[in-house]
N, C-alpha and C. Protein backbone atom coordinates (compact mmCIF):
# COMPACT_ATOMS: atom_id res chain seq x y z
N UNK A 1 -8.16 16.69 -41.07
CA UNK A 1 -8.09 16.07 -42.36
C UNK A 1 -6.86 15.17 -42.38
N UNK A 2 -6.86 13.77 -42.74
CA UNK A 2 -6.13 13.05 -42.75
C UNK A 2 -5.00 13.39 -43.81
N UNK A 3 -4.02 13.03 -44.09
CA UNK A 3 -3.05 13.41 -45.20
C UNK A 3 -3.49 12.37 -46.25
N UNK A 4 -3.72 11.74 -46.30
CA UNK A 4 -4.18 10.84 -47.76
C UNK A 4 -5.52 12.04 -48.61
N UNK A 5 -6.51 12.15 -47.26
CA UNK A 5 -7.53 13.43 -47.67
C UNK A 5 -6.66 14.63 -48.11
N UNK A 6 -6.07 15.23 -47.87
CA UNK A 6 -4.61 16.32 -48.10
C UNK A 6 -4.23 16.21 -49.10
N UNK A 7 -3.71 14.95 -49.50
CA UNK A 7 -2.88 14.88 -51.26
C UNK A 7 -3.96 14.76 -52.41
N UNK A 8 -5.01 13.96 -52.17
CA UNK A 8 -6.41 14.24 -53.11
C UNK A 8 -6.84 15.28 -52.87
N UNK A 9 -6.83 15.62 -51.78
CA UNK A 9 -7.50 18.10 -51.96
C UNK A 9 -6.59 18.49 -52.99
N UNK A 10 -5.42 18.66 -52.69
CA UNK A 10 -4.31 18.96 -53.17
C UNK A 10 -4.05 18.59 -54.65
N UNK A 11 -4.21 17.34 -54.82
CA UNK A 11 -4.07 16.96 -56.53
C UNK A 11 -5.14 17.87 -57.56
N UNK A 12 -6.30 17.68 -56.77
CA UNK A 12 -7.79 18.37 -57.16
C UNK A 12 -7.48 19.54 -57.43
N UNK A 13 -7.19 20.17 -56.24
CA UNK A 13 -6.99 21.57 -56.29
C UNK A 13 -5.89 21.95 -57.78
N UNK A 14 -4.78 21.33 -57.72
CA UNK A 14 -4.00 21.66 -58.33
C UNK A 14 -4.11 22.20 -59.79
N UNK A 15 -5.20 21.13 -60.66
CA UNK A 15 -5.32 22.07 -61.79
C UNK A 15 -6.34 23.38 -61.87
N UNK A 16 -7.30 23.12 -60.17
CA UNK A 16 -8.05 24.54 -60.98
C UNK A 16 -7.15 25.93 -60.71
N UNK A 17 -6.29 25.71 -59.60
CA UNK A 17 -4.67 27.02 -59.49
C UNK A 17 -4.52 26.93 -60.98
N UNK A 18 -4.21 26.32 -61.48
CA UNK A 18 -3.55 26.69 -62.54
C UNK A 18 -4.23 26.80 -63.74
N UNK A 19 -5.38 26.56 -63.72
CA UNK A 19 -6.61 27.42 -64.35
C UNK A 19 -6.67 28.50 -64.27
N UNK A 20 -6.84 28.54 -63.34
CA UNK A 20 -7.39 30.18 -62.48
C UNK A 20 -6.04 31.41 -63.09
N UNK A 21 -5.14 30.31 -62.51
CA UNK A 21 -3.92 31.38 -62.78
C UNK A 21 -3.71 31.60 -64.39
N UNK A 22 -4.18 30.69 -65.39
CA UNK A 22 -4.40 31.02 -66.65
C UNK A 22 -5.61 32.23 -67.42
N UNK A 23 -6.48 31.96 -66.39
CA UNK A 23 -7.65 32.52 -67.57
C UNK A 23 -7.19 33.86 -66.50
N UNK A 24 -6.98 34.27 -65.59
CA UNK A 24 -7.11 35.20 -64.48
C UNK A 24 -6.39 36.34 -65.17
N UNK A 25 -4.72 35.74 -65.28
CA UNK A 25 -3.56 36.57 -65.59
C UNK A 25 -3.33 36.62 -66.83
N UNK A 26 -3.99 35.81 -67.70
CA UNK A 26 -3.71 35.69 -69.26
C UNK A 26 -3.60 37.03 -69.74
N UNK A 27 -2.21 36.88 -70.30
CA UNK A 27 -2.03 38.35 -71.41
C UNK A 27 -1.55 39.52 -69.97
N UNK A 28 -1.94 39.73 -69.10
CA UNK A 28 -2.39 40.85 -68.28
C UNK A 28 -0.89 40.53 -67.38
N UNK A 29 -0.02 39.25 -67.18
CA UNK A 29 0.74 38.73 -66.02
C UNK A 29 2.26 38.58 -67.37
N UNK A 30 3.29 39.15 -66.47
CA UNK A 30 4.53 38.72 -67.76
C UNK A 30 5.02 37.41 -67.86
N UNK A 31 5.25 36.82 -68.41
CA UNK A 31 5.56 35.22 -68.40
C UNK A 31 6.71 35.28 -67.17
N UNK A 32 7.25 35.73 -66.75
CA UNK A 32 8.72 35.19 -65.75
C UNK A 32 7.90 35.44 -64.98
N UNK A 33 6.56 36.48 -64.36
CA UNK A 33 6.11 36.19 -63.60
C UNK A 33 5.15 35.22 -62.94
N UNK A 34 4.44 34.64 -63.75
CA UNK A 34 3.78 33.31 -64.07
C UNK A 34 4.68 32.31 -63.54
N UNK A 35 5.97 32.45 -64.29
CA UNK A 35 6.62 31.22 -64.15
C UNK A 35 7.49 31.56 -62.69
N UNK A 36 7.28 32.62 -62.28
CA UNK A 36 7.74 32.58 -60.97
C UNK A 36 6.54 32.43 -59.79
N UNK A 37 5.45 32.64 -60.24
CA UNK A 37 4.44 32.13 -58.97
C UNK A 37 4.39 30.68 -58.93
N UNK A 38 4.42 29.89 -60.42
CA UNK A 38 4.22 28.59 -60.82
C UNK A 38 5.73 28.15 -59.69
N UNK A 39 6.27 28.65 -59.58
CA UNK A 39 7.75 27.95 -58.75
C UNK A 39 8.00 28.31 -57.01
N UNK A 40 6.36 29.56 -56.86
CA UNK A 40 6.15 29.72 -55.42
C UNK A 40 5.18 28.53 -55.23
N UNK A 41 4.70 28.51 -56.00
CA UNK A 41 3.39 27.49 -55.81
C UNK A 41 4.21 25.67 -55.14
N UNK A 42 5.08 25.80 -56.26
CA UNK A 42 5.29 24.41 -56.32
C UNK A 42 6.15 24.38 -54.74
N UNK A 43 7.11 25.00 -54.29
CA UNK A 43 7.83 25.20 -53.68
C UNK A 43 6.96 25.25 -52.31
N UNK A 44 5.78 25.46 -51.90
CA UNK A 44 4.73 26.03 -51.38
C UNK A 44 4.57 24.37 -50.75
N UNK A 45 4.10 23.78 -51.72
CA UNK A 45 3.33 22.24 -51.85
C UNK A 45 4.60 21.29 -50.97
N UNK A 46 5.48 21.77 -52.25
CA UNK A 46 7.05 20.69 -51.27
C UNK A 46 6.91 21.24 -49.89
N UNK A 47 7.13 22.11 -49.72
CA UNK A 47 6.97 22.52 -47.81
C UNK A 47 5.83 22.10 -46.98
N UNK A 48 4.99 21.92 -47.72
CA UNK A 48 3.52 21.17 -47.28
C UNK A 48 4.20 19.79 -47.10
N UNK A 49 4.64 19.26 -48.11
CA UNK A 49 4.57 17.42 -48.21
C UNK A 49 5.73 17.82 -46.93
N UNK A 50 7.08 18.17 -46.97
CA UNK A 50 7.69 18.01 -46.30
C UNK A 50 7.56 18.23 -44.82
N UNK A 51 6.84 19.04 -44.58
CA UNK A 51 6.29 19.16 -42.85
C UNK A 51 5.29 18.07 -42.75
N UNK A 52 4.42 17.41 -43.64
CA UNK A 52 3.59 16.52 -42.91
C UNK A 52 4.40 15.18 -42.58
N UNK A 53 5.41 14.81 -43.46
CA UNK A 53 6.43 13.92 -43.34
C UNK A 53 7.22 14.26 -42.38
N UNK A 54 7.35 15.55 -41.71
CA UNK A 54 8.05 15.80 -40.49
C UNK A 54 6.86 15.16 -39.16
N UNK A 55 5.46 15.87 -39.71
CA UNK A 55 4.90 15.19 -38.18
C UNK A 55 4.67 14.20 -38.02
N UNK A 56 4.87 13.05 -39.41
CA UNK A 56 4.78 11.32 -39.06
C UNK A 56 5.90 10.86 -38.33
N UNK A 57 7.28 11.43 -39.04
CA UNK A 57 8.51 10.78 -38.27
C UNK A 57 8.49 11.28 -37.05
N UNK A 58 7.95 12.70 -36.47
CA UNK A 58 8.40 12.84 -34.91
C UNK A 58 6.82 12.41 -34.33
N UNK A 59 6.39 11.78 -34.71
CA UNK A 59 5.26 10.84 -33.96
C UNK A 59 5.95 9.46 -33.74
N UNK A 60 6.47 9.00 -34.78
CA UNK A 60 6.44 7.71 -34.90
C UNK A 60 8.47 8.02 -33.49
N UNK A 61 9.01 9.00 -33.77
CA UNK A 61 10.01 8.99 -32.46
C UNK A 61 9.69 8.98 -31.51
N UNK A 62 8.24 9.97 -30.84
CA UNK A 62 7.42 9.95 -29.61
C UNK A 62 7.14 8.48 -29.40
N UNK A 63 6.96 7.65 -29.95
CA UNK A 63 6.41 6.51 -29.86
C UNK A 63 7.30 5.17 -29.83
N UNK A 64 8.48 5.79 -30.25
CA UNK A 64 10.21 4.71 -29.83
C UNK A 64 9.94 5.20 -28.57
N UNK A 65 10.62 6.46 -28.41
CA UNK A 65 10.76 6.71 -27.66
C UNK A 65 9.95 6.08 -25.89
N UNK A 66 9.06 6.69 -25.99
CA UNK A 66 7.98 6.00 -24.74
C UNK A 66 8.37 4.51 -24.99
N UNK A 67 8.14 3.86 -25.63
CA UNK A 67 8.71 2.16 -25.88
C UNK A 67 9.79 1.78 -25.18
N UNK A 68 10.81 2.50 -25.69
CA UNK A 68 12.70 2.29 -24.89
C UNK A 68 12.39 2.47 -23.46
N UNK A 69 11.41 3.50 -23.06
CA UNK A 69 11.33 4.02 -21.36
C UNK A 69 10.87 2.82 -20.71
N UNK A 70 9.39 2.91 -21.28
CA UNK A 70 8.33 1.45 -21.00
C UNK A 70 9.65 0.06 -20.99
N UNK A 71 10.61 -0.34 -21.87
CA UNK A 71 10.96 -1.10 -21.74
C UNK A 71 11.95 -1.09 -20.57
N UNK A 72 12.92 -0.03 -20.53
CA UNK A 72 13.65 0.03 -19.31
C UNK A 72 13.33 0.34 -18.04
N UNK A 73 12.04 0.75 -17.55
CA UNK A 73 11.03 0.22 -16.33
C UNK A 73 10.77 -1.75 -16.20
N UNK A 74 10.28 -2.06 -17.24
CA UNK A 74 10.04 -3.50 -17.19
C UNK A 74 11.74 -4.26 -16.71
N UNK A 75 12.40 -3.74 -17.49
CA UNK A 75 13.86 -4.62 -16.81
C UNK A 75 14.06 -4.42 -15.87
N UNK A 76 13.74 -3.39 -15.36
CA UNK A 76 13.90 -2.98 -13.36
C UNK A 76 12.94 -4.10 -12.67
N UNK A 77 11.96 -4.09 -13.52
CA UNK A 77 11.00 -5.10 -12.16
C UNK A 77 10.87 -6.25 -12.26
N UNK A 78 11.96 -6.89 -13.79
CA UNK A 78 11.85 -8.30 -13.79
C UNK A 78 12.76 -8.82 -12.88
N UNK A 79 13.60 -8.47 -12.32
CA UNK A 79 14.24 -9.34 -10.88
C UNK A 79 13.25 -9.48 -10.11
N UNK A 80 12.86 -8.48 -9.68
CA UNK A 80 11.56 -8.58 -8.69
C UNK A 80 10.48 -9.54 -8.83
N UNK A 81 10.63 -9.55 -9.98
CA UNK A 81 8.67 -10.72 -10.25
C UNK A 81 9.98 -12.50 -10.65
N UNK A 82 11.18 -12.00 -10.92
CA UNK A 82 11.58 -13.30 -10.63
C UNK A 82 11.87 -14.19 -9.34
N UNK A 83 12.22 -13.24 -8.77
CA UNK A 83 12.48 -13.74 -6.93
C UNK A 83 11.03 -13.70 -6.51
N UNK A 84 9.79 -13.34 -6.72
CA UNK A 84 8.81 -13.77 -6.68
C UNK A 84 8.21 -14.64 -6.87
N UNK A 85 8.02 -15.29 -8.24
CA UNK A 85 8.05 -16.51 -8.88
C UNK A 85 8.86 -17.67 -8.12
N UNK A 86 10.10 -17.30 -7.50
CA UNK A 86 10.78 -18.08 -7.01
C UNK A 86 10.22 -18.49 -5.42
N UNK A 87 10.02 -17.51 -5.07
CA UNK A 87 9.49 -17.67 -3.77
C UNK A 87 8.29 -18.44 -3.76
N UNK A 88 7.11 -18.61 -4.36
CA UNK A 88 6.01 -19.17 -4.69
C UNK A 88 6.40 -20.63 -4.28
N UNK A 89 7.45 -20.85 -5.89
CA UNK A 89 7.83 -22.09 -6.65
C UNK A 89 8.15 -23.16 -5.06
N UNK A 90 9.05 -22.39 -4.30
CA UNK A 90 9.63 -22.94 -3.00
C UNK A 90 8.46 -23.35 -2.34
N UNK A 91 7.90 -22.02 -2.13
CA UNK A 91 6.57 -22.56 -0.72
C UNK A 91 6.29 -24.23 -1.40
N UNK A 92 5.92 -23.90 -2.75
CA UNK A 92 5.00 -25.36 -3.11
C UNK A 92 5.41 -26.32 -3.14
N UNK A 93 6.51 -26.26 -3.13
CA UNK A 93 7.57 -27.06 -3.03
C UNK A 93 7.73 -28.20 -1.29
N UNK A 94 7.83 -27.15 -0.76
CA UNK A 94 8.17 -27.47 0.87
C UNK A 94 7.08 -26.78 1.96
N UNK A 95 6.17 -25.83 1.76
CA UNK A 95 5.34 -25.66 2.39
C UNK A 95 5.91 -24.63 3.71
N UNK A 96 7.34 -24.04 3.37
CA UNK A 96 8.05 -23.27 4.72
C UNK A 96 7.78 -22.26 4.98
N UNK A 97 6.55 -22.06 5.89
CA UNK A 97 6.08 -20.64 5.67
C UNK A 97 7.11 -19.86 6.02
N UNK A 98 7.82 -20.10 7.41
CA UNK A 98 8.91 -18.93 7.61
C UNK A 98 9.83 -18.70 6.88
N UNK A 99 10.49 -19.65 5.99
CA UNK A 99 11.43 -19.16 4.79
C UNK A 99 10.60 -18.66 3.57
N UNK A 100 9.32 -18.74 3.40
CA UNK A 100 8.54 -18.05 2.29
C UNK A 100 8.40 -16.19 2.84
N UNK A 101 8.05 -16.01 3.72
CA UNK A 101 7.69 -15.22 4.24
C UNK A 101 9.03 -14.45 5.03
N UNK A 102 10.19 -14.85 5.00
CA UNK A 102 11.44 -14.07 4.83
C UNK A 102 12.12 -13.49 3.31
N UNK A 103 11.82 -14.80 2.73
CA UNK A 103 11.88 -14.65 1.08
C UNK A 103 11.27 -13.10 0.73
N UNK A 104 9.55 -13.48 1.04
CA UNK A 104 9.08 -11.99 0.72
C UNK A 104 9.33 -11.24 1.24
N UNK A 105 10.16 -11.06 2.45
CA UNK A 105 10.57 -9.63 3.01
C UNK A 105 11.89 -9.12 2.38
N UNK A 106 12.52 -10.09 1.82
CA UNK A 106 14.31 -9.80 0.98
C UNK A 106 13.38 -9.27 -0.06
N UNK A 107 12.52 -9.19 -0.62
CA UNK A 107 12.07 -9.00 -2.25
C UNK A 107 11.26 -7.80 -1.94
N UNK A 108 10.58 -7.45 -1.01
CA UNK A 108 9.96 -6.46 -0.46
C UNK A 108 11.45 -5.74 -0.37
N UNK A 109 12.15 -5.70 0.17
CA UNK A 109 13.47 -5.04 0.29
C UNK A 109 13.71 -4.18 -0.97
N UNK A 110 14.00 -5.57 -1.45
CA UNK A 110 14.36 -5.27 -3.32
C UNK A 110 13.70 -4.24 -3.56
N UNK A 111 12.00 -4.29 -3.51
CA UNK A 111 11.49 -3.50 -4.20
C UNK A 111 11.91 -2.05 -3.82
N UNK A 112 11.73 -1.78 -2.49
CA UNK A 112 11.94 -0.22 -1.84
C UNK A 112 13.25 0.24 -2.58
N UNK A 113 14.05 -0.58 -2.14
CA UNK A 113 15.27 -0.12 -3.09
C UNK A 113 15.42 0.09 -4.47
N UNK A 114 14.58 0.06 -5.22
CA UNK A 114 14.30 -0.13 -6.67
C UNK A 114 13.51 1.65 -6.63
N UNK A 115 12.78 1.73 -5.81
CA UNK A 115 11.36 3.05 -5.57
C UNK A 115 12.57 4.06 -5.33
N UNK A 116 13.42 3.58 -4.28
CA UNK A 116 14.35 4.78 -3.60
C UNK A 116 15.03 5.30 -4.98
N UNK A 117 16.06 4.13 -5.83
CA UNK A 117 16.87 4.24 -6.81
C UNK A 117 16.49 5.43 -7.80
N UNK A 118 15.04 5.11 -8.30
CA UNK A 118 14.08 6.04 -8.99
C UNK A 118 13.73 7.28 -8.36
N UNK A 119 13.99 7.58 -7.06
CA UNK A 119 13.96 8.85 -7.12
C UNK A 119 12.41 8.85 -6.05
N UNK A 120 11.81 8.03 -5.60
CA UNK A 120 10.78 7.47 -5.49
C UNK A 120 10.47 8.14 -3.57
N UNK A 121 9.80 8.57 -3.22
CA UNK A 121 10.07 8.85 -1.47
C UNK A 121 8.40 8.79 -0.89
N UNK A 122 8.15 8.07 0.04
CA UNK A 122 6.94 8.07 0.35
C UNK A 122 6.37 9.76 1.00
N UNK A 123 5.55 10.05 0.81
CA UNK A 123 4.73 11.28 2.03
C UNK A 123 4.76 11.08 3.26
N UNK A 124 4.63 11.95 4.34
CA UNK A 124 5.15 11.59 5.25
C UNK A 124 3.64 11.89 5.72
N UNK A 125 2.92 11.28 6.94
CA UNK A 125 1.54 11.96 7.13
C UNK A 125 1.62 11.39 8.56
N UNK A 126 2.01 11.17 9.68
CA UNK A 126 2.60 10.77 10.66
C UNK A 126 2.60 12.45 11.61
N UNK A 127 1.60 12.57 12.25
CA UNK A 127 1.40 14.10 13.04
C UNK A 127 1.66 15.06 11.74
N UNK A 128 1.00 15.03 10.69
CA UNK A 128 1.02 16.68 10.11
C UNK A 128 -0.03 17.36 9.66
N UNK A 129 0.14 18.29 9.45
CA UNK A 129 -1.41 18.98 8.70
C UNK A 129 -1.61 18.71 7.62
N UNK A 130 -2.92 18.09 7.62
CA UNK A 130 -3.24 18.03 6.04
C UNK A 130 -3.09 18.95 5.00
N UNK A 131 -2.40 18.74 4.01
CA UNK A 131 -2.02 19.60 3.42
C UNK A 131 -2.79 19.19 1.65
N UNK A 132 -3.52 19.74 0.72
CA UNK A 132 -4.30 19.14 0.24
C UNK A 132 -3.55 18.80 -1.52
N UNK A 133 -2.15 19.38 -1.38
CA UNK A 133 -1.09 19.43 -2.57
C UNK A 133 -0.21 17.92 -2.26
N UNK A 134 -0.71 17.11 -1.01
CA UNK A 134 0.05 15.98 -0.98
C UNK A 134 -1.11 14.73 -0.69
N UNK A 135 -1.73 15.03 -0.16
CA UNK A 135 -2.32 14.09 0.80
C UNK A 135 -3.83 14.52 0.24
N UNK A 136 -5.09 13.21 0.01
CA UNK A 136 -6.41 13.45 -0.70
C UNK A 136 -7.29 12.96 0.89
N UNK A 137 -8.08 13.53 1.51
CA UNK A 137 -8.83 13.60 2.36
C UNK A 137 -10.24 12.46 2.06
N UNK A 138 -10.08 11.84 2.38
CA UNK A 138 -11.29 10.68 2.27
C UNK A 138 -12.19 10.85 3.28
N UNK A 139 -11.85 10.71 4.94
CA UNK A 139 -13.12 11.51 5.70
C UNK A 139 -12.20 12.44 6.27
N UNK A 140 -13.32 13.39 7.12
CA UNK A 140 -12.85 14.05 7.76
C UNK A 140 -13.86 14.04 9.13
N UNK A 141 -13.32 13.80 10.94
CA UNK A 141 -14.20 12.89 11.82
C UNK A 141 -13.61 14.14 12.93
N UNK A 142 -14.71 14.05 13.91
CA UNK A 142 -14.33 15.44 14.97
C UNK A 142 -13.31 13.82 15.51
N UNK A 143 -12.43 14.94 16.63
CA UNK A 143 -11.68 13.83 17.14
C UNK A 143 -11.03 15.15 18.45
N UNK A 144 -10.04 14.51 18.89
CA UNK A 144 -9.19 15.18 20.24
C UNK A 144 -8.26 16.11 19.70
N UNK A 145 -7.82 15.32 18.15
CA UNK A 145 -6.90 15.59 18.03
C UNK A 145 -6.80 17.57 16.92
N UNK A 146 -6.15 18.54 17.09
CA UNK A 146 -6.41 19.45 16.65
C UNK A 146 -6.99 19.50 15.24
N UNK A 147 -7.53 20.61 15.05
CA UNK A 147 -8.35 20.66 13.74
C UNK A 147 -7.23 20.37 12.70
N UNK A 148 -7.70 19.66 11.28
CA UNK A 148 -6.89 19.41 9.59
C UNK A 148 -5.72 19.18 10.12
N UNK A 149 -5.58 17.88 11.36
CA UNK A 149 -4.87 16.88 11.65
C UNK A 149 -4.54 15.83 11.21
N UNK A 150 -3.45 15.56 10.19
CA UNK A 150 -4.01 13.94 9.38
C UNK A 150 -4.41 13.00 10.91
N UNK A 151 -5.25 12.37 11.11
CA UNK A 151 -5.76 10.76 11.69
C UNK A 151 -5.18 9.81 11.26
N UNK A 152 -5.46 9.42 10.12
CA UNK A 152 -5.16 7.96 9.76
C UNK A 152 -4.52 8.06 8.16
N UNK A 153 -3.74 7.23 7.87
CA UNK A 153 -3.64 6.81 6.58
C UNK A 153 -4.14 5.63 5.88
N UNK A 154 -4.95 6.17 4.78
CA UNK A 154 -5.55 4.70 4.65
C UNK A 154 -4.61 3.82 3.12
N UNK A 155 -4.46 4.77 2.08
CA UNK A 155 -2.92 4.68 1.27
C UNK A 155 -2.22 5.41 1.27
N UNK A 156 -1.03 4.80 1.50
CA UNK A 156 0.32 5.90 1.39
C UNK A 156 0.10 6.58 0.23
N UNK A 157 1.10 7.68 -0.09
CA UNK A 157 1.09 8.53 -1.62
C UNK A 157 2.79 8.69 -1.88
N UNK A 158 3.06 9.20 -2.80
CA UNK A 158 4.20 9.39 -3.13
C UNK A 158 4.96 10.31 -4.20
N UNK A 159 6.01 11.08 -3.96
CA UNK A 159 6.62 11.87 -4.51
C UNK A 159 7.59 11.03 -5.53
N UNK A 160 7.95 12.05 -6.01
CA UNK A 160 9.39 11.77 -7.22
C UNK A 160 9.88 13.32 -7.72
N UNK A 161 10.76 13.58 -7.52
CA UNK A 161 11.64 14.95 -7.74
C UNK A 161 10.60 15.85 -7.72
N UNK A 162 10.06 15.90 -6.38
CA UNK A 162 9.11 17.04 -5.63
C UNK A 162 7.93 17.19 -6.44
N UNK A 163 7.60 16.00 -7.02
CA UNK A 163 5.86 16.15 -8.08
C UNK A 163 5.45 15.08 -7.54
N UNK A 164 4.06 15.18 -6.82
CA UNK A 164 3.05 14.06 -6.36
C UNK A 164 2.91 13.30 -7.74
N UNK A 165 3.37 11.68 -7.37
CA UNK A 165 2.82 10.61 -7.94
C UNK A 165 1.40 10.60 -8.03
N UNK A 166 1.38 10.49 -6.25
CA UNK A 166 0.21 9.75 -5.79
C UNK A 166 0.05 10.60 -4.22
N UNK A 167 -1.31 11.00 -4.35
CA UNK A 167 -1.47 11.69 -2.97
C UNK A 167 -1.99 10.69 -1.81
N UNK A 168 -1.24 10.93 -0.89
CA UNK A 168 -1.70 9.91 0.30
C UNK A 168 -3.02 10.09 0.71
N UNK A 169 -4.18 9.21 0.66
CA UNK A 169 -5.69 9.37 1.05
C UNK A 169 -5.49 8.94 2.90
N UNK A 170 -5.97 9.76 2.86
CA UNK A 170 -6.04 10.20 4.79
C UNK A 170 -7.50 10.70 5.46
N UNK A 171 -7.78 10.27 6.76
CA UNK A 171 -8.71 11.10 7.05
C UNK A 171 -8.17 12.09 8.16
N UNK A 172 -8.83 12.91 8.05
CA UNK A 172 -8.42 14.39 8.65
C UNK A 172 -9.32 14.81 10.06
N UNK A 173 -8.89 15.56 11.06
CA UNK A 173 -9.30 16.05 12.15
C UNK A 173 -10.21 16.89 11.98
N UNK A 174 -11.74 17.21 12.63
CA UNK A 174 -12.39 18.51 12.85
C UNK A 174 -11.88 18.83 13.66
N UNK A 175 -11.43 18.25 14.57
CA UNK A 175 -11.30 19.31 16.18
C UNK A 175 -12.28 18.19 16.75
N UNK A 176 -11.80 18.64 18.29
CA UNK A 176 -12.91 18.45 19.51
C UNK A 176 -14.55 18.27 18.91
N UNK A 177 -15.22 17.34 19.33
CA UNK A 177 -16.25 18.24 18.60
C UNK A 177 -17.11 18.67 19.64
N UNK A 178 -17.81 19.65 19.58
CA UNK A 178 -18.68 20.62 20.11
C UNK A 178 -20.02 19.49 21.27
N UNK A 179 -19.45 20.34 22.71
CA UNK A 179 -20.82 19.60 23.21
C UNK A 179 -21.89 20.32 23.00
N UNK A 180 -22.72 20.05 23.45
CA UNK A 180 -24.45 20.76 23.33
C UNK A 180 -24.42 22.02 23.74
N UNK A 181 -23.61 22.29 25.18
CA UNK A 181 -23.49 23.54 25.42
C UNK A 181 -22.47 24.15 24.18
N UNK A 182 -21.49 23.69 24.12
CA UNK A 182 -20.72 24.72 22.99
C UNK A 182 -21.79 24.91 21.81
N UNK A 183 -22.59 24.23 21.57
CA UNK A 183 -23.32 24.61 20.24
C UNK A 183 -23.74 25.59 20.47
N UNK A 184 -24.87 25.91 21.78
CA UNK A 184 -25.69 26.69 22.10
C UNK A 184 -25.02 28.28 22.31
């Protein structure tokens, strides 16, 4: 129920409570007590309005919040997409592939160093066992090499303070595979 729906329940509601609480307790309820439910009641409602006004403002902080982050990621990678831009601007300029293509390796630089800064570390999948908390198995092919052997990497994956980003997709070893006689 939306809170606009909430304060019209609520308004609605409000005089048949105090109906109810008239014809109910009439004569039968002592007036200070009346007038002390009438002041649980009300007191009741303020704690209502006031917690739903608590969950707009800590929504609307969740939502600075993520913003300020989102924004201080983007200032990290606008050097990067500027020496990019720059590098382009040059090629078209002069057509140098080998100074374009050193360009992008200083900015490729940049970037790693930007991944490292963050905390950022690639998976390592270079002779290990597939392990299925790092690395996502795309095939898996008999081969020489021992059984739930990573083979190949086909994307890297990546950590950040020991929580998979991104799991490295790999294909994985059966083993030897079986000649005709081993089947048999």
């Amino acid at each position: 129920m939306s809170a606009k729906e909430e304060k019209i329940r609520n308004s609605e509601l409000q005089p048949e409570m105090e109906e109810l609480l008239e014809s109910q307790y009439e004569g039968s309820i002592e007036p200070e007590l009346s007038t002390e439910l009438r002041l649980t009641i009300d007191r009741l409602q303020r704690l209502q309005a006031e917690f739903e006004n608590y969950k707009k403002r800590a929504s609307r902080d969740a939502l600075l919040h993520e913003q300020r982050i989102t924004d201080r990621l983007i200032l990290d990678f606008l050097p990067l997409y500027d020496n990019l831009e720059r590098a382009f601007e040059s090629f078209s300029s002069d057509q140098d592939v080998e100074t374009f293509v050193t360009g992008i390796e200083l900015i490729f630089g940049q970037f790693n160093q930007l991944l490292e800064n963050k905390g950022v570390t690639p998976i390592d999948t270079h002779c290990v066992v597939f392990n299925p908390e790092l690395h996502e198995a795309m095939l898996s092919i008999p081969s020489d090499v021992a059984r739930n052997m990573i083979i190949e990497e086909f994307t890297p994956g990546y950590t950040r303070d020991e929580r998979v980003l991104r799991p490295s997709r790999v294909s994985v070893s059966q083993g030897p595979a079986l000649s005709e006689e081993d089947q048999k």
